[in-house]
Protein backbone atom coordinates (compact mmCIF):
# COMPACT_ATOMS: atom_id res chain seq x y z
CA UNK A 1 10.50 -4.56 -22.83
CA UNK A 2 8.25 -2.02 -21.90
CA UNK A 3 9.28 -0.02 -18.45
CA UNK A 4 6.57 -0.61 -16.07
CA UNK A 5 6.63 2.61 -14.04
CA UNK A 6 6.34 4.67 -18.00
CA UNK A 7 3.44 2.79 -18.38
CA UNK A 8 0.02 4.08 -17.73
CA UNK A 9 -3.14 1.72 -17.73
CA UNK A 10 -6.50 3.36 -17.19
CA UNK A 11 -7.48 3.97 -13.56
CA UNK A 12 -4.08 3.11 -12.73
CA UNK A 13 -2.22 5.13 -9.81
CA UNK A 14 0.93 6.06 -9.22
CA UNK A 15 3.58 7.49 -5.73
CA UNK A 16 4.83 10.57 -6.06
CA UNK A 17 8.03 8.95 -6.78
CA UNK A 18 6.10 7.84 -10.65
CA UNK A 19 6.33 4.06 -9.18
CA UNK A 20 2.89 2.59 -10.47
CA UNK A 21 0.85 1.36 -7.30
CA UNK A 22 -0.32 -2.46 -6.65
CA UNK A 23 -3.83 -2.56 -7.23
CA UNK A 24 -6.26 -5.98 -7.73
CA UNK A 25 -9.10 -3.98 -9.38
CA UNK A 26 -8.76 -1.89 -12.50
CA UNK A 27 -10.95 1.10 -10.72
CA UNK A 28 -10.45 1.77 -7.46
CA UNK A 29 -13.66 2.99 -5.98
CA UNK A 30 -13.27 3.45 -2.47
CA UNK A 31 -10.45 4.48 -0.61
CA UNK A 32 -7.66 1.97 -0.62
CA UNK A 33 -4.42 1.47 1.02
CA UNK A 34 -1.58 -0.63 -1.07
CA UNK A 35 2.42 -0.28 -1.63
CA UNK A 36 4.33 0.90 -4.66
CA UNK A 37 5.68 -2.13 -7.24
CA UNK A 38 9.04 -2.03 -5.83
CA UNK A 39 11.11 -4.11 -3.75
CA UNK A 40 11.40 -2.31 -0.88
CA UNK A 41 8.72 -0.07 0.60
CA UNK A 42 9.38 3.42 2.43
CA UNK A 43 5.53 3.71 2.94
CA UNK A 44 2.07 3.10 2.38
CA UNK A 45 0.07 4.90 0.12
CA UNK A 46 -3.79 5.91 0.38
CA UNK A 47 -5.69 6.20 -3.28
CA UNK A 48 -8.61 8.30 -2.32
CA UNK A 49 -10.71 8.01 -6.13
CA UNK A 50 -13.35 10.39 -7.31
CA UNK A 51 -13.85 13.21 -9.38
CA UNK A 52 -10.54 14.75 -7.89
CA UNK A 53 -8.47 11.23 -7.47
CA UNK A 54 -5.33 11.77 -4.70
CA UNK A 55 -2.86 9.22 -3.58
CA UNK A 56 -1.23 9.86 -0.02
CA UNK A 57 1.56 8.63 2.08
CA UNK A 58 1.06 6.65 5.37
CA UNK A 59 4.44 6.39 6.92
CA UNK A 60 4.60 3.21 8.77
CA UNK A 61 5.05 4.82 12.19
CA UNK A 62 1.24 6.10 11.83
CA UNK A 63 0.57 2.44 12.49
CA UNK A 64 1.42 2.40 15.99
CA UNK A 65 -1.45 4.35 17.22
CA UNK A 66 -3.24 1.10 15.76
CA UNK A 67 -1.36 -1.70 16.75
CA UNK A 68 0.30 -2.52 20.43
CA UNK A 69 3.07 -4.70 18.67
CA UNK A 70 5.77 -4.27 16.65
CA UNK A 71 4.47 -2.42 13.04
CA UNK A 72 7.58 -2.60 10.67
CA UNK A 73 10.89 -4.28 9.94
CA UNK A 74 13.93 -2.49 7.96
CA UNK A 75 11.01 -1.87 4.54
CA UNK A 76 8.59 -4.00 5.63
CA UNK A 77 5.01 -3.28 7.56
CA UNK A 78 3.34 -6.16 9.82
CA UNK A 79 0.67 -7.26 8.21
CA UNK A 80 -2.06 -7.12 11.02
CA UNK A 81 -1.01 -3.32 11.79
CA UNK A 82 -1.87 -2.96 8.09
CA UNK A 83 -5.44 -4.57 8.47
CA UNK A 84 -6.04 -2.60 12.08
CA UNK A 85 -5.06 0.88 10.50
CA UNK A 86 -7.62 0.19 7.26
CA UNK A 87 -10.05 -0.93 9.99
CA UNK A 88 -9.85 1.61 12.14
CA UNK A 89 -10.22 4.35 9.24
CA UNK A 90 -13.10 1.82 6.90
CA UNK A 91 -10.32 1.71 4.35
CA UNK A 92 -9.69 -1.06 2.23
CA UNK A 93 -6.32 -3.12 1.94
CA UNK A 94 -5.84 -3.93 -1.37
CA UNK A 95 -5.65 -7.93 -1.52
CA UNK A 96 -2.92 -8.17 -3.35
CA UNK A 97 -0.70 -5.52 -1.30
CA UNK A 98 -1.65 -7.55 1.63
CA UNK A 99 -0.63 -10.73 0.07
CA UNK A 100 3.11 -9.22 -1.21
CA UNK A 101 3.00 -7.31 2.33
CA UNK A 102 2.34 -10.47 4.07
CA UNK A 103 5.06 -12.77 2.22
CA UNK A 104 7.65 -10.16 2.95
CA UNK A 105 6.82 -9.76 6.20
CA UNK A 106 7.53 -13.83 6.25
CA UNK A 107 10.68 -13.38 4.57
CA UNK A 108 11.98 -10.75 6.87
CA UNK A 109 11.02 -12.87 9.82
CA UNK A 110 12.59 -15.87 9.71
């Protein structure tokens, strides 16, 4: 079996830690804001494409200038302070970070 975070598909991104990054489209084209494939997540990260592609780190206490409730539990960011951060900045949220965001954020709940 091949180790996913060795592997390297075209227009793929990856944290500084060398996880590879969620992403629902092959070529990100405008900046997008997902979580590493991992199980537990110490932050967000911003892929910024173009001719000089960057990925970035939002910690999840940036979220709070966003959202008046409670942004995170333990590895886990709330879902709507997600979607109000990427609103507030025209970012996207990568649907399926905000779909393995959102079940976690269930799972840690109850």
């Amino acid at each position: 079996m091949t180790d996913p975070s060795t592997t390297r598909m075209p227009g793929s991104y990856h944290s500084a830690r060398g996880i590879p990054l969620v992403q629902s489209v092959e070529h990100v084209v405008v900046p997008t804001l997902t979580v590493e494939y991992y199980l537990k997540w110490y932050s967000l990260h911003l892929i910024r494409p173009g001719e000089d592609p960057a990925v970035s780190q939002v910690f999840f206490h940036h979220l709070e200038d966003y959202f008046s409730g409670t942004c995170f539990r333990d590895h886990v960011p709330n879902p709507d302070a997600v979607r109000a951060f990427t609103d507030a900045h025209g970012y996207v949220f990568d649907g399926l970070a905000e779909e393995l965001i959102m079940g976690r954020w269930v799972l840690e709940s109850s």
